[in-house]
PDB file of N, CA and C in Angstrom:
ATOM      1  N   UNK A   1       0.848  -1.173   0.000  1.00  0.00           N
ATOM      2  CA  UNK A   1       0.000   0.000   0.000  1.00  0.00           C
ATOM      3  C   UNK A   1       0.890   1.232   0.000  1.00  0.00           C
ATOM      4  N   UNK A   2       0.893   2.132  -1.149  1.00  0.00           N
ATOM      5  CA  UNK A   2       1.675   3.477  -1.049  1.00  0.00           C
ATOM      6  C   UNK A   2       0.749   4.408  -0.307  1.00  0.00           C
ATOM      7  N   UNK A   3       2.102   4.835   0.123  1.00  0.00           N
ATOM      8  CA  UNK A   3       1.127   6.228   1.190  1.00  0.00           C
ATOM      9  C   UNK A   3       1.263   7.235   0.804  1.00  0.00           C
ATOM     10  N   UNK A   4       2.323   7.668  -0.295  1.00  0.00           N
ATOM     11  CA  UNK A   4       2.769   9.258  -1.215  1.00  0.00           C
ATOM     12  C   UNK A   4       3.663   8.978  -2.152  1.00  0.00           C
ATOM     13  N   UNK A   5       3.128   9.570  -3.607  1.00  0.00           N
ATOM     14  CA  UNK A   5       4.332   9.690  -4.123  1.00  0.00           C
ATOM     15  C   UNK A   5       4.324  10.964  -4.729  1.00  0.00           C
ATOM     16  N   UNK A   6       5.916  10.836  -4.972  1.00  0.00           N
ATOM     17  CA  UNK A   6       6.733  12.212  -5.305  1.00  0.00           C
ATOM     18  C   UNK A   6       7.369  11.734  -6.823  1.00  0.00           C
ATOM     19  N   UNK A   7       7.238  13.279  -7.333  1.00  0.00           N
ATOM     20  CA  UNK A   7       8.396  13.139  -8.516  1.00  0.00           C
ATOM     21  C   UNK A   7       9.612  14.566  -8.869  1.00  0.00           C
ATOM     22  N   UNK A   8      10.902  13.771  -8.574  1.00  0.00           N
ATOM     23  CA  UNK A   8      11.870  14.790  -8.521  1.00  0.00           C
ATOM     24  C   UNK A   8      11.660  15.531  -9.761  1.00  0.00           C
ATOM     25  N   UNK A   9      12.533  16.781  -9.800  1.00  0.00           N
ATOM     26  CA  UNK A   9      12.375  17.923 -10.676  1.00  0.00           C
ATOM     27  C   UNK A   9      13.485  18.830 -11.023  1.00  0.00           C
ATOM     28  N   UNK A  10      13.752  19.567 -11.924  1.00  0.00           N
ATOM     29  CA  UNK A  10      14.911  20.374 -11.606  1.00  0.00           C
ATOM     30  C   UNK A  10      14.260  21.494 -10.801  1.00  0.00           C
ATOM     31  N   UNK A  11      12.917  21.657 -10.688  1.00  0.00           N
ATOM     32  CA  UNK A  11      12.813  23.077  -9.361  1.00  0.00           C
ATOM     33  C   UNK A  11      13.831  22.832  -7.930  1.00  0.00           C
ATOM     34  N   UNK A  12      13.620  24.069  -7.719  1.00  0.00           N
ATOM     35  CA  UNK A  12      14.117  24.261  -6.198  1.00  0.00           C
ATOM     36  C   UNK A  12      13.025  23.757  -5.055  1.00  0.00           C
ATOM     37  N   UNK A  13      11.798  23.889  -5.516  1.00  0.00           N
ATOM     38  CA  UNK A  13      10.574  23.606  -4.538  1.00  0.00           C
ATOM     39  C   UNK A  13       9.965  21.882  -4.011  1.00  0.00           C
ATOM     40  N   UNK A  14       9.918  21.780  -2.882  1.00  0.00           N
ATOM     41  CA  UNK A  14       9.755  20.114  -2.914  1.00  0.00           C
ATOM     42  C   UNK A  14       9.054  20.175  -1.929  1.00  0.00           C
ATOM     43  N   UNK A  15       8.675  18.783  -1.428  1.00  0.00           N
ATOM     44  CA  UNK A  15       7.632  18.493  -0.485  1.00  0.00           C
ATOM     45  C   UNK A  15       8.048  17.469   0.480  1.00  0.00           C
ATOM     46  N   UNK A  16       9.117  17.101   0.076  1.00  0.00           N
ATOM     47  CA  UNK A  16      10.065  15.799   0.556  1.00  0.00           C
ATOM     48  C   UNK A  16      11.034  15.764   1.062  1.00  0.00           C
ATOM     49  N   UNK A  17      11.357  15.652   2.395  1.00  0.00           N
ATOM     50  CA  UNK A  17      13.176  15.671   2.648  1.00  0.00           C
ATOM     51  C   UNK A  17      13.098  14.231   3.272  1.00  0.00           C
ATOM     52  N   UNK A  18      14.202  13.310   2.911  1.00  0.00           N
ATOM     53  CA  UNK A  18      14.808  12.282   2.983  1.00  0.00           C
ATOM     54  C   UNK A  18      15.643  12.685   4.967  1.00  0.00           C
ATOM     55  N   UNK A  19      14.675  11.897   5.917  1.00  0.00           N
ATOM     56  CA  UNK A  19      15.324  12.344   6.641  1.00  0.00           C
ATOM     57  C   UNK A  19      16.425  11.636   7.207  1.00  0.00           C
ATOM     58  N   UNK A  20      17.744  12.299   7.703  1.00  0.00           N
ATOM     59  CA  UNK A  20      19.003  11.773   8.030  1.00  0.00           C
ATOM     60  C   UNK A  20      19.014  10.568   8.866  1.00  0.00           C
ATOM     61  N   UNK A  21      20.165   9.992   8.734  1.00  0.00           N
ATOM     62  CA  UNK A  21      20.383   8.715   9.663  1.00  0.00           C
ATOM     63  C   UNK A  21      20.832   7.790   8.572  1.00  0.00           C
ATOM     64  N   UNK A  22      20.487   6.300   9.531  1.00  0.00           N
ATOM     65  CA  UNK A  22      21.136   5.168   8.440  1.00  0.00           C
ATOM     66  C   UNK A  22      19.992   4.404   8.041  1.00  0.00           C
ATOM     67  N   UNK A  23      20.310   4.140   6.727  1.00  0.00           N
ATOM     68  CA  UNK A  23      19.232   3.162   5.898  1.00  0.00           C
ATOM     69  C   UNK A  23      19.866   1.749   5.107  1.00  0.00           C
ATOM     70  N   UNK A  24      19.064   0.995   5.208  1.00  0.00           N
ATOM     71  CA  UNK A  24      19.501  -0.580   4.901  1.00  0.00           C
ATOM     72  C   UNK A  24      18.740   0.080   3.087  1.00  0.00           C
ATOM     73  N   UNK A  25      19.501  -0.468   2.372  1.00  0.00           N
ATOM     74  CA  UNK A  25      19.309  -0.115   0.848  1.00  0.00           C
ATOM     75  C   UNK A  25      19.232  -1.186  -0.179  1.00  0.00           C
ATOM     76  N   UNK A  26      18.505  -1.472  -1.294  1.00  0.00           N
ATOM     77  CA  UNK A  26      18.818  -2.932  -1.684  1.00  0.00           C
ATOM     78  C   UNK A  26      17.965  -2.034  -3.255  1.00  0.00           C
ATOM     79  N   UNK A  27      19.456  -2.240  -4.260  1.00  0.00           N
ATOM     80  CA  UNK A  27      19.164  -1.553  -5.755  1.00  0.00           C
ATOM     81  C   UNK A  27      19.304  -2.504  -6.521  1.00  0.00           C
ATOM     82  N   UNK A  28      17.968  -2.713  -7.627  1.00  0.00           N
ATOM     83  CA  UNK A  28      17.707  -3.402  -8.579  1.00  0.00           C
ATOM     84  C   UNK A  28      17.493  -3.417  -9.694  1.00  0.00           C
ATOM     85  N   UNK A  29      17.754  -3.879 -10.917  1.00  0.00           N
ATOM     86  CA  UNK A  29      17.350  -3.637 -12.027  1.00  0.00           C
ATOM     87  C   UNK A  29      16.675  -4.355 -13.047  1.00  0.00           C
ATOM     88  N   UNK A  30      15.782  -4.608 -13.594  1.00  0.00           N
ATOM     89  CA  UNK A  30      14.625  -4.868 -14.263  1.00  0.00           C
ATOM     90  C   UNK A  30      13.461  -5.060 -13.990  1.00  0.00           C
ATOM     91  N   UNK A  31      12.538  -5.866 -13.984  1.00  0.00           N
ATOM     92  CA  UNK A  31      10.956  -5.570 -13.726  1.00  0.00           C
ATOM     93  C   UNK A  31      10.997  -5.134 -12.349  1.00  0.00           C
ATOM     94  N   UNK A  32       9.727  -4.568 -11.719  1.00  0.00           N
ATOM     95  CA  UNK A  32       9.355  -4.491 -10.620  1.00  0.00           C
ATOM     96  C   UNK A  32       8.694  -5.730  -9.823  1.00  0.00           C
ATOM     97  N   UNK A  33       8.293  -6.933 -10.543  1.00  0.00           N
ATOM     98  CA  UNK A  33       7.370  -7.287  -9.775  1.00  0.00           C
ATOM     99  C   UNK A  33       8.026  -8.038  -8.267  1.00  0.00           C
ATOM    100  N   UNK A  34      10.066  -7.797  -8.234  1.00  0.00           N
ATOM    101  CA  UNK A  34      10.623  -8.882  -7.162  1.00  0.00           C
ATOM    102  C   UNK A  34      10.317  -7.642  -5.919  1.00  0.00           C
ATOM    103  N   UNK A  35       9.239  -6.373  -5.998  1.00  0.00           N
ATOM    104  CA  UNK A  35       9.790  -5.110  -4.956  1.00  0.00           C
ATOM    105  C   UNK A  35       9.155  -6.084  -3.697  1.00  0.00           C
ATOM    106  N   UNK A  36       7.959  -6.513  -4.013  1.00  0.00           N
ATOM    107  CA  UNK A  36       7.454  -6.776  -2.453  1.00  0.00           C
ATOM    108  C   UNK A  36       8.031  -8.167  -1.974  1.00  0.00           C
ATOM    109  N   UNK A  37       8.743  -9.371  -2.378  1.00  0.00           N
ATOM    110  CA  UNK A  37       9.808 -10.176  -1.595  1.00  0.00           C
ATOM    111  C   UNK A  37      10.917  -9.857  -1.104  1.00  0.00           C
ATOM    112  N   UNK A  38      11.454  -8.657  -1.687  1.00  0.00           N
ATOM    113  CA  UNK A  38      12.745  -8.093  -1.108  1.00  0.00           C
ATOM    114  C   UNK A  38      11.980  -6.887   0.035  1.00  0.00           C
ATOM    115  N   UNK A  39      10.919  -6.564   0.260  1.00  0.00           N
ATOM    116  CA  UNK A  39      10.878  -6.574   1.611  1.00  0.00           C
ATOM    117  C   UNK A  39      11.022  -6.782   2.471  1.00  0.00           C
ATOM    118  N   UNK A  40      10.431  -8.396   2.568  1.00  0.00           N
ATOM    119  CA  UNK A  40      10.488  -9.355   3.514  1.00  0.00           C
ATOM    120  C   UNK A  40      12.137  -9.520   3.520  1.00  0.00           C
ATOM    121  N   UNK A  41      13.149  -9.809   2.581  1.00  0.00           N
ATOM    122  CA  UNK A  41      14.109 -10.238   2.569  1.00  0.00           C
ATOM    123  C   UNK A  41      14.736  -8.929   3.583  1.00  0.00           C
ATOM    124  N   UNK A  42      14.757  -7.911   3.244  1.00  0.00           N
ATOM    125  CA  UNK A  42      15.147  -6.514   3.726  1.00  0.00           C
ATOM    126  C   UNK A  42      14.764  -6.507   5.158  1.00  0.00           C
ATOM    127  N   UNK A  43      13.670  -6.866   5.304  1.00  0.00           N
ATOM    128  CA  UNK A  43      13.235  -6.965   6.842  1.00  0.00           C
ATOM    129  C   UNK A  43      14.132  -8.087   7.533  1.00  0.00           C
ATOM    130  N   UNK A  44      14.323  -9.317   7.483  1.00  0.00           N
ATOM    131  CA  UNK A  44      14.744 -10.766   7.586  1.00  0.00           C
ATOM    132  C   UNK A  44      16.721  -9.772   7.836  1.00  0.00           C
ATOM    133  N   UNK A  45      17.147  -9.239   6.846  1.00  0.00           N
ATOM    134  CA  UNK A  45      18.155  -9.255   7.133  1.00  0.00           C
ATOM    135  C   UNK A  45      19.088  -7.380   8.137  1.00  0.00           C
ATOM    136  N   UNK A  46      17.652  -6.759   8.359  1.00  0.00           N
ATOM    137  CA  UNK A  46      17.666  -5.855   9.471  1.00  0.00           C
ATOM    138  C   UNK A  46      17.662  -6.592  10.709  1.00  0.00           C
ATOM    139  N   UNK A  47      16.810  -7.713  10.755  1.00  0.00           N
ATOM    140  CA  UNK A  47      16.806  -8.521  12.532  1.00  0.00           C
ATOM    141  C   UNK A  47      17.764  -9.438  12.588  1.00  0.00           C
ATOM    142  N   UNK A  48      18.397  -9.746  11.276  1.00  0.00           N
ATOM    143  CA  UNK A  48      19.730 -10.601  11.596  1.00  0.00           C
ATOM    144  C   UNK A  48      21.403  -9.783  12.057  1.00  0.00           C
ATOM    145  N   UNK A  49      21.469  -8.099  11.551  1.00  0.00           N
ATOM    146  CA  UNK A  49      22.218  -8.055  11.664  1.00  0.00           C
ATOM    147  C   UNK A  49      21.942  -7.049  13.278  1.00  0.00           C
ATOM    148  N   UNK A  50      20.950  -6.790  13.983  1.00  0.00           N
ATOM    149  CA  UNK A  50      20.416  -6.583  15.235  1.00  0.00           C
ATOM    150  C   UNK A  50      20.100  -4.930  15.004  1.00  0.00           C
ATOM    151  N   UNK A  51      19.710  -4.369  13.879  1.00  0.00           N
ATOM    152  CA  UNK A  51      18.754  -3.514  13.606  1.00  0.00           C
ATOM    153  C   UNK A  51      17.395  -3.619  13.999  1.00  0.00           C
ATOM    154  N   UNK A  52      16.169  -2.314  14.171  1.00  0.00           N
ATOM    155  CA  UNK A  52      15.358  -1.872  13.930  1.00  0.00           C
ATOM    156  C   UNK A  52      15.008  -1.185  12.830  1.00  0.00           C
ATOM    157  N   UNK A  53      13.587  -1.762  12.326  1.00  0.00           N
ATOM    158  CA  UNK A  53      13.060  -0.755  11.763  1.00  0.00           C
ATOM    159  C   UNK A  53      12.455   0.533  11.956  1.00  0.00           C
ATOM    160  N   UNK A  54      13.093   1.863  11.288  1.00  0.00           N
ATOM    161  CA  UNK A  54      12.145   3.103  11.794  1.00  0.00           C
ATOM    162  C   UNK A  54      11.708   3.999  10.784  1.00  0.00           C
ATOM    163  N   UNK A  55      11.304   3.615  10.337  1.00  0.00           N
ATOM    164  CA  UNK A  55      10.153   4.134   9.232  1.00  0.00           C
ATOM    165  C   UNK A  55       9.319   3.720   8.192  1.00  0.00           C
ATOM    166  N   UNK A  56       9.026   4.021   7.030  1.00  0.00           N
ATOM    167  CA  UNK A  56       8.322   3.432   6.089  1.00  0.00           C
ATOM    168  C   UNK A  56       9.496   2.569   5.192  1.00  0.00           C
ATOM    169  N   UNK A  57       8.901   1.695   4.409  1.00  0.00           N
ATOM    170  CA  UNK A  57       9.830   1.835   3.130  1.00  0.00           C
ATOM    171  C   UNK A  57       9.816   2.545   1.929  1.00  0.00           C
ATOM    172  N   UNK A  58      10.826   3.350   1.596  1.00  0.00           N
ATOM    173  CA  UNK A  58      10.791   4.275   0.363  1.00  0.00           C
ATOM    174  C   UNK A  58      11.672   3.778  -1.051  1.00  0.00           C
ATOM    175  N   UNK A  59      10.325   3.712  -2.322  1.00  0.00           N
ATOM    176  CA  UNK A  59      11.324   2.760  -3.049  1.00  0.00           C
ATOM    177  C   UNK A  59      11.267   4.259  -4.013  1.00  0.00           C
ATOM    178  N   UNK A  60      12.323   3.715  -4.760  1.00  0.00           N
ATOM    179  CA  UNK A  60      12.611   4.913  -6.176  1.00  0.00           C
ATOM    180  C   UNK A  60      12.450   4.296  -7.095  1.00  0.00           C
ATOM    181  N   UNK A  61      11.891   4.713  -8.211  1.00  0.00           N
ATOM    182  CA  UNK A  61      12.019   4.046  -9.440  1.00  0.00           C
ATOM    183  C   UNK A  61      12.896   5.148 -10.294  1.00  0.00           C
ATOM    184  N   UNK A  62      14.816   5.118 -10.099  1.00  0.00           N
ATOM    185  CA  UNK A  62      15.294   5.767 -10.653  1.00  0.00           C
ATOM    186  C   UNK A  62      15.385   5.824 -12.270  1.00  0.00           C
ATOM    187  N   UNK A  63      14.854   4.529 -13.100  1.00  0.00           N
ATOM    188  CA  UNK A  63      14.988   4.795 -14.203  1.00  0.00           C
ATOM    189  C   UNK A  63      13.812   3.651 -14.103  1.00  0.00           C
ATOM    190  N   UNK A  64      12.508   4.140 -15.270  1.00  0.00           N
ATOM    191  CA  UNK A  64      11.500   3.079 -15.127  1.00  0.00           C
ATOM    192  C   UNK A  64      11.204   3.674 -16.821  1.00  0.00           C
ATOM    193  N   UNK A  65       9.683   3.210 -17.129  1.00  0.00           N
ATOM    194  CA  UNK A  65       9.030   3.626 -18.519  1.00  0.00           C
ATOM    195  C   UNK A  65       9.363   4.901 -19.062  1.00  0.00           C
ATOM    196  N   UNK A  66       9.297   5.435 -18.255  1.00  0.00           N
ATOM    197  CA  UNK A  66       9.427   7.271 -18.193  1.00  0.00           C
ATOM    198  C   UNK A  66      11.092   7.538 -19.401  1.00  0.00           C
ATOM    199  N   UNK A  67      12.205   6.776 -19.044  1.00  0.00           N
ATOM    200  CA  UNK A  67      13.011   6.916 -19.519  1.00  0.00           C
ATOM    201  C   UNK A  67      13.619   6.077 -20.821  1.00  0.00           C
ATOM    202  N   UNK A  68      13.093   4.502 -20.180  1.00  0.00           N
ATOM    203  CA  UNK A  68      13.313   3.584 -21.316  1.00  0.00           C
ATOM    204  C   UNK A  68      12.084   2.217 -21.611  1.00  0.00           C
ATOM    205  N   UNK A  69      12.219   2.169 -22.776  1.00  0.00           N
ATOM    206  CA  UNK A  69      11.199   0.663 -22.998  1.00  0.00           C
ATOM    207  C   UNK A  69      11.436  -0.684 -22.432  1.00  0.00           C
ATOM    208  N   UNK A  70      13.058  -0.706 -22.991  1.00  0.00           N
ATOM    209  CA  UNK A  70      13.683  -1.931 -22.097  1.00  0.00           C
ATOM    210  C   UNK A  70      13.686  -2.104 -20.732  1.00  0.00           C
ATOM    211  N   UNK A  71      12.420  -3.165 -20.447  1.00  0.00           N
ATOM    212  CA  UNK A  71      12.683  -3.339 -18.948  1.00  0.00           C
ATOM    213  C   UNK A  71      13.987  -3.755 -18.169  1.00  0.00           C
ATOM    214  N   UNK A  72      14.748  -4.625 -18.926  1.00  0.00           N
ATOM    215  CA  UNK A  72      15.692  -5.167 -18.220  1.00  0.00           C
ATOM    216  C   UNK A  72      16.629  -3.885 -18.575  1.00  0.00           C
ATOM    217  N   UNK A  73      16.175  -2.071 -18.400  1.00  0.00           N
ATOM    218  CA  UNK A  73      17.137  -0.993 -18.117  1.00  0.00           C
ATOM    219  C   UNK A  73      16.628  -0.493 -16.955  1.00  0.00           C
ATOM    220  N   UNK A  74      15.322  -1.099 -16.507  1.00  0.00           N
ATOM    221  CA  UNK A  74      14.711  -0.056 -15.104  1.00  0.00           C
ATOM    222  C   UNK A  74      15.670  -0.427 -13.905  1.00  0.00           C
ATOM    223  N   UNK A  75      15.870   0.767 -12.960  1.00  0.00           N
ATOM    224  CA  UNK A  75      16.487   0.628 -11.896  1.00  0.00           C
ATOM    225  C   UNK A  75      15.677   1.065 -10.918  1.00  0.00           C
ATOM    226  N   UNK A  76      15.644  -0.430  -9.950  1.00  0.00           N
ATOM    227  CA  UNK A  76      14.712   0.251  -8.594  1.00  0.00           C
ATOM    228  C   UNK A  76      15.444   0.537  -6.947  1.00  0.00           C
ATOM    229  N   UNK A  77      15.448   1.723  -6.175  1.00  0.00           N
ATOM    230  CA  UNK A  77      16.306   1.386  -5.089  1.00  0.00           C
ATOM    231  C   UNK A  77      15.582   1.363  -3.965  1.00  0.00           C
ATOM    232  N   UNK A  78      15.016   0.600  -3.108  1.00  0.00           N
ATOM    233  CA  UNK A  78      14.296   0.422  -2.031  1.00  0.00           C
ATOM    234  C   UNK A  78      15.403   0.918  -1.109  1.00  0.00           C
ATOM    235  N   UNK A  79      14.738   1.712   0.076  1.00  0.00           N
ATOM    236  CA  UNK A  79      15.618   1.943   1.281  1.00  0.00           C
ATOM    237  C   UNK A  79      14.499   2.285   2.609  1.00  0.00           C
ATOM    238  N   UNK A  80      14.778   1.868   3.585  1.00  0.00           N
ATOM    239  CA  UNK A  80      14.114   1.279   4.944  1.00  0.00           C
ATOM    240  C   UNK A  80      15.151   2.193   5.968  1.00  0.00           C
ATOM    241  N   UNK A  81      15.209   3.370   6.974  1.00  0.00           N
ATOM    242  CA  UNK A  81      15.776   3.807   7.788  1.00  0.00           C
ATOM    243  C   UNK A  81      15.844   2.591   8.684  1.00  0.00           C
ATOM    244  N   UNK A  82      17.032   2.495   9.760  1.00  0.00           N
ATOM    245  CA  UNK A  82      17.156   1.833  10.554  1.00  0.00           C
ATOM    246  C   UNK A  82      17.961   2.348  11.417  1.00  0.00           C
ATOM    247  N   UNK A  83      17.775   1.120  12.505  1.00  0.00           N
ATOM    248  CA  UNK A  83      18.907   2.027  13.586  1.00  0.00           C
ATOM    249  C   UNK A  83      19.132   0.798  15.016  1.00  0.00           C
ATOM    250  N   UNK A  84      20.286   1.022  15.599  1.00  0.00           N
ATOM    251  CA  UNK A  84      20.613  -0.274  16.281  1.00  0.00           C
ATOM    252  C   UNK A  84      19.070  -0.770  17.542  1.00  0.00           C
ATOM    253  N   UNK A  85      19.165  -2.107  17.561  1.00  0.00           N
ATOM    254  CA  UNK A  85      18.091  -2.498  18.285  1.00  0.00           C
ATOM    255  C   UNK A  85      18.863  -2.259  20.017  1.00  0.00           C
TER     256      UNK A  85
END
């Protein structure tokens, strides 16, 4: 379930700040449909290395339709803030 999305811009004006700290990150490239198992995987390997989760997950679709046809060119980067348990 998305809760907002954004689309970067060359304006100066935004609605979004990425807030500071550390994030567990996991970047992919071609279809979308592996985003919601590498959740779970993303989650699975925050409680193994003795992280918490603290926030949403925020995925990017840095290069998707918008830029190219070839799926196997889309790049997706999921990132999850965390922080020691």
């Amino acid at each position: 379930v998305y809760t907002s999305v954004f689309i970067l811009t060359q304006e100066e004006k935004h609605d979004f700040i990425l807030d500071e700290g550390m994030y567990c990150t996991y970047t992919y490239s071609g279809q979308y449909d592996r985003t919601n198992q590498l959740f779970n995987k993303m989650k699975d390997w925050i409680k193994e290395h003795n992280y918490a989760v603290d926030g949403p997950f925020l995925e990017f679709l840095l290069i998707d339709i918008h830029e190219t046809k070839k799926v196997e060119e889309y790049i997706t980067s999921i990132h999850i803030k965390v922080k020691p348990r």
